[in-house]
N, C-alpha and C. Protein backbone atom coordinates (compact mmCIF):
# COMPACT_ATOMS: atom_id res chain seq x y z
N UNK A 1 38.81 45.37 18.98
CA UNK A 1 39.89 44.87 19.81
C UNK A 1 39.45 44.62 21.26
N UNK A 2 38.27 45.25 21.62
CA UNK A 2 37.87 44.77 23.12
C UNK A 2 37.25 43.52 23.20
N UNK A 3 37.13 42.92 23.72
CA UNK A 3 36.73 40.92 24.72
C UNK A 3 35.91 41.47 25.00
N UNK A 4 34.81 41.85 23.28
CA UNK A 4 33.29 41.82 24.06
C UNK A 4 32.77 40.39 24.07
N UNK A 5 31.40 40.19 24.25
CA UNK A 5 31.14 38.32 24.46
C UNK A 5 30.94 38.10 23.21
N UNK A 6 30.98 38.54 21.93
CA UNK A 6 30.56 37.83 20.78
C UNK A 6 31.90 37.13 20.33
N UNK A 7 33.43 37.79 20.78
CA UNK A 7 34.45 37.36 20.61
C UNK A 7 35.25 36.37 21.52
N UNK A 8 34.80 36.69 22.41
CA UNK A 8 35.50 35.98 23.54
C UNK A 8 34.69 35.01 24.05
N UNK A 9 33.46 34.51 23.44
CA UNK A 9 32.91 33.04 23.80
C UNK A 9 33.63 32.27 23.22
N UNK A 10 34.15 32.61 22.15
CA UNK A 10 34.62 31.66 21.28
C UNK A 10 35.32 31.43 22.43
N UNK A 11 36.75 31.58 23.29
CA UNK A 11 37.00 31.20 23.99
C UNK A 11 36.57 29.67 24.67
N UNK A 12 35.32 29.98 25.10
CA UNK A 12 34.67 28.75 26.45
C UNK A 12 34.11 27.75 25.25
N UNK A 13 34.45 27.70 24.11
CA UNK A 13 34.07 26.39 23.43
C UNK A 13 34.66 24.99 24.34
N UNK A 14 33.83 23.95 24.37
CA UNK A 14 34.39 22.81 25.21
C UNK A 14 35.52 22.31 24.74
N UNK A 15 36.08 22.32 23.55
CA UNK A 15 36.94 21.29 22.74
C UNK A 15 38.26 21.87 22.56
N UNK A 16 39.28 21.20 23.31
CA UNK A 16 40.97 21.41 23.56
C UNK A 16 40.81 21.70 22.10
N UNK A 17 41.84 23.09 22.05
CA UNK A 17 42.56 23.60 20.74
C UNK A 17 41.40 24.77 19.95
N UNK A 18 40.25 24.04 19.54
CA UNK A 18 39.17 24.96 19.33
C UNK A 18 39.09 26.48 19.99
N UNK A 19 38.69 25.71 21.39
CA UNK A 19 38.58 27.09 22.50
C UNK A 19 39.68 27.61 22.72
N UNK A 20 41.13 27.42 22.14
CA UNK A 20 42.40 28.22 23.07
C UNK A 20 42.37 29.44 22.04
N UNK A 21 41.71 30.59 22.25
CA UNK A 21 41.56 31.33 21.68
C UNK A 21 41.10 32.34 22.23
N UNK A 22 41.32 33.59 21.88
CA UNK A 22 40.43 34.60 22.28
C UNK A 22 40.43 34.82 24.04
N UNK A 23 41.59 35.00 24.59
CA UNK A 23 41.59 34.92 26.20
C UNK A 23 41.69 36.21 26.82
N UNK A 24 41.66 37.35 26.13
CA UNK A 24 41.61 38.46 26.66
C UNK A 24 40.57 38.91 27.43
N UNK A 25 40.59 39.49 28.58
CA UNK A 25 39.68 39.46 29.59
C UNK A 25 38.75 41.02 29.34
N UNK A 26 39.85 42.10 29.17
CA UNK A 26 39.16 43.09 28.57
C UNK A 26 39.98 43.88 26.96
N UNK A 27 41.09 43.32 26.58
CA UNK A 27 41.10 43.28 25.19
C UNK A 27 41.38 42.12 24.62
N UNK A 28 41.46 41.82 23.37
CA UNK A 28 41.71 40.69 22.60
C UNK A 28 43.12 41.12 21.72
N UNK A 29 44.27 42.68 22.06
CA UNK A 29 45.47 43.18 21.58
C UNK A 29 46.07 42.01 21.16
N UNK A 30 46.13 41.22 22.45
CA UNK A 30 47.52 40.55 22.79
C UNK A 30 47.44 38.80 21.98
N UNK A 31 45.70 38.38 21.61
CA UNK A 31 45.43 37.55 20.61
C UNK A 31 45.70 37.23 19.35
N UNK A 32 45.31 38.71 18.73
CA UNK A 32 45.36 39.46 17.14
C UNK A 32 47.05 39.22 17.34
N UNK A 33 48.25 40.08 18.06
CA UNK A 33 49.29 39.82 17.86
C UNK A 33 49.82 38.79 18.01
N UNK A 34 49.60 37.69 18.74
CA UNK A 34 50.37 36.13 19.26
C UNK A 34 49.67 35.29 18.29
N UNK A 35 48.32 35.62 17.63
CA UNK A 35 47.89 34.93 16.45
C UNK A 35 47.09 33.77 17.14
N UNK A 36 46.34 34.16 18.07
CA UNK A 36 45.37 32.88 19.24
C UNK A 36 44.04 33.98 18.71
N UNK A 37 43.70 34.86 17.63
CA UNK A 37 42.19 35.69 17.68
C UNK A 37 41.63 34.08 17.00
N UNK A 38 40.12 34.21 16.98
CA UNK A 38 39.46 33.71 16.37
C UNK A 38 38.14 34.48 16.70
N UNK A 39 37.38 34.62 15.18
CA UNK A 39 36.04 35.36 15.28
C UNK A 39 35.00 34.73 14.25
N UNK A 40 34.08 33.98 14.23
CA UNK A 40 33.58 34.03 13.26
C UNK A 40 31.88 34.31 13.22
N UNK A 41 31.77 35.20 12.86
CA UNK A 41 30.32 35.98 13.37
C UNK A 41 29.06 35.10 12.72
N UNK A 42 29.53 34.12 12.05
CA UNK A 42 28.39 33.30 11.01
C UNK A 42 27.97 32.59 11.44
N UNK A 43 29.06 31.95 12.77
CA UNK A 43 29.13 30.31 13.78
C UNK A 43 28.44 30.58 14.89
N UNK A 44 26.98 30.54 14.94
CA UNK A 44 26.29 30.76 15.88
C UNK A 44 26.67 29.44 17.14
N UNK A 45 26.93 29.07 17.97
CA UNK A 45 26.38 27.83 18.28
C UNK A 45 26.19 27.73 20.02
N UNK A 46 25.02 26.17 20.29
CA UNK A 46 24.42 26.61 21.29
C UNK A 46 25.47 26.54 22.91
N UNK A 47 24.78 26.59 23.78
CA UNK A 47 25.46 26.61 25.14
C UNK A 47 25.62 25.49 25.49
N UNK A 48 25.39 24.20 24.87
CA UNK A 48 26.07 22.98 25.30
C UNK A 48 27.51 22.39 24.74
N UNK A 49 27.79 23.50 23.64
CA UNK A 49 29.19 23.50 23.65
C UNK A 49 30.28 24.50 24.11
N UNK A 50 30.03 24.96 25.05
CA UNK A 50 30.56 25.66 26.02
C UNK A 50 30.81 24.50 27.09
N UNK A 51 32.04 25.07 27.50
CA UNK A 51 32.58 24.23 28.92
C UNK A 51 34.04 23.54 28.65
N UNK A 52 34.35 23.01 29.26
CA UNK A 52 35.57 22.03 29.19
C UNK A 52 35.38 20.42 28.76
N UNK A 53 36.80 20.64 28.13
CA UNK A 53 36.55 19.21 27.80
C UNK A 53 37.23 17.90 29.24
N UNK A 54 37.63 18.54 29.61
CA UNK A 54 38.39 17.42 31.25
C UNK A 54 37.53 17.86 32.08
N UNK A 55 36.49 18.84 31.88
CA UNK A 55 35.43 18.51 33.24
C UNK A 55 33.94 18.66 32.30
N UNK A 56 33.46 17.40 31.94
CA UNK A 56 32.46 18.08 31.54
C UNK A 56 31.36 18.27 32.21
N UNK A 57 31.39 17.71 33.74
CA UNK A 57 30.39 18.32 34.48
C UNK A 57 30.77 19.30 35.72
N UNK A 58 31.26 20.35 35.21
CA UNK A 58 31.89 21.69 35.63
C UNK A 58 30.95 22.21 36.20
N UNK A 59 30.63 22.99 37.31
CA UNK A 59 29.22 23.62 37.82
C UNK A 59 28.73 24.97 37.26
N UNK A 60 27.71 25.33 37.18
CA UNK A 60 27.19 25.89 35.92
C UNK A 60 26.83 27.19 37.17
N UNK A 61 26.43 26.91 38.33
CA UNK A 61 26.15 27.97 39.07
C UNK A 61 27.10 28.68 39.74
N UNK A 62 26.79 30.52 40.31
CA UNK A 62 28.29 31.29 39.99
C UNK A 62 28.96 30.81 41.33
N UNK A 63 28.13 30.38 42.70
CA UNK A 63 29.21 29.99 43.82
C UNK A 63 29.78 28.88 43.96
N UNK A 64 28.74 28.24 42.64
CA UNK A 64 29.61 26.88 42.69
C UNK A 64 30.72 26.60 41.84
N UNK A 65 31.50 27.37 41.29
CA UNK A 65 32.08 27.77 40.20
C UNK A 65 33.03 28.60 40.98
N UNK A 66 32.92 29.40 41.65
CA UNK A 66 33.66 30.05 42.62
C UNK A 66 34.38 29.37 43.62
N UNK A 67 33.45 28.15 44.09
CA UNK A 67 33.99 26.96 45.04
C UNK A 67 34.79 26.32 44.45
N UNK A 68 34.87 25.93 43.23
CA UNK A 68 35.00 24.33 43.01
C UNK A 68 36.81 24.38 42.68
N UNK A 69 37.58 25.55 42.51
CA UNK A 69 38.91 25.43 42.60
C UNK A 69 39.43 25.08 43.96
N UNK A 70 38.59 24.97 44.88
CA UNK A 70 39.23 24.67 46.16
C UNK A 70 38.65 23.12 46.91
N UNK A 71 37.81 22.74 45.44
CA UNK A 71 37.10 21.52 46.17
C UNK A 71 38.67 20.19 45.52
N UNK A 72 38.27 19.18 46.09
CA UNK A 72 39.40 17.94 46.05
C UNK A 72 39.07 17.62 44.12
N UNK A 73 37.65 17.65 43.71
CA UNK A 73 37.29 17.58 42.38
C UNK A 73 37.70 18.73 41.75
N UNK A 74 38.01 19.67 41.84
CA UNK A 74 38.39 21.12 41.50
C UNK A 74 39.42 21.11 40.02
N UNK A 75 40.35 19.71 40.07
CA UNK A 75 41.56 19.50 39.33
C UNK A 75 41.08 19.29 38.42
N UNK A 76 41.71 19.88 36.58
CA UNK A 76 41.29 19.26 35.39
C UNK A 76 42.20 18.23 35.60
N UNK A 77 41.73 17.24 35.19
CA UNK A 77 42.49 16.36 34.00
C UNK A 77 43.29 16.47 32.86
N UNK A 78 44.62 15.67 32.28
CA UNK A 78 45.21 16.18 31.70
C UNK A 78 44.58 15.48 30.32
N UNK A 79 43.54 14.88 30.52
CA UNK A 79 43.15 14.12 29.20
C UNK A 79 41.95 14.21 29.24
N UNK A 80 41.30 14.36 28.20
CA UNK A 80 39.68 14.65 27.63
C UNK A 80 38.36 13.26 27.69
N UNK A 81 37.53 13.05 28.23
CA UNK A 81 36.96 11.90 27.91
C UNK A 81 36.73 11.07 26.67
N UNK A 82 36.69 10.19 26.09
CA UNK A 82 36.50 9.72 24.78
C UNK A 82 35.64 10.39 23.98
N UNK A 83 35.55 10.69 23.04
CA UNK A 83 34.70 11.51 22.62
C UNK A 83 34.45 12.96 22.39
N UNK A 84 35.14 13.35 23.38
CA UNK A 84 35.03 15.03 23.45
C UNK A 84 35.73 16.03 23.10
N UNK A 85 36.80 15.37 22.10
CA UNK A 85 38.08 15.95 21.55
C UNK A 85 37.27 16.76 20.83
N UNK A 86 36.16 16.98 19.81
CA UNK A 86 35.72 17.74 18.82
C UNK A 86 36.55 17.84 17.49
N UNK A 87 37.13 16.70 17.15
CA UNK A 87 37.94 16.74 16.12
C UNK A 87 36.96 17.14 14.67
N UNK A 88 35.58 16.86 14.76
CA UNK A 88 34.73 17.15 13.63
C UNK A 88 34.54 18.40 13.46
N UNK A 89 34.61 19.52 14.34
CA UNK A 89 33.88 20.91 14.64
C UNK A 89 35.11 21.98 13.79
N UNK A 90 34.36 22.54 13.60
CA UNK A 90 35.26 23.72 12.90
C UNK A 90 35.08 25.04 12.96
N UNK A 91 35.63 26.39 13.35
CA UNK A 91 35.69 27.33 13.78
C UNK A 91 35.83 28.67 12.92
């Protein structure tokens, strides 16, 4: 039940709907009950599908990442670039 990282990456998957999962910061209680867990220990996959899908060039470094809610670019988008929906991927 704790948001260790094997559970809660799933989270930072890039792809709207995929990633809305798993948001517990230090448990995953409140997932398992609202029915947002997802775990699947088999689905290895790499760090280029991590991130967002309305920013996909989000800054990867920690002050710039720290900055960038206050920069004018800071705003997601309410729509995904072509392509990046991940409608093929499965969880």
């Amino acid at each position: 039940m704790l948001a260790l990282n094997e559970g809660h990456r799933f989270h930072h998957l890039k792809w709207a709907g995929i990633g809305d999962v798993n948001f517990g910061l230090f448990t995953l209680i409140w997932d398992h009950l609202l029915g947002t867990f997802s775990y699947d220990p088999t689905r290895p996959f790499p760090s280029d599908q991590l991130g967002m899908a309305a920013k996909p060039d989000y800054p990867t470094g920690y002050l710039a990442q720290l900055a960038e809610p206050f920069r004018a670019s800071g705003a997601c988008s309410s729509s995904a670039p072509a392509g990046e929906h991940g409608d093929s991927v499965t969880v």
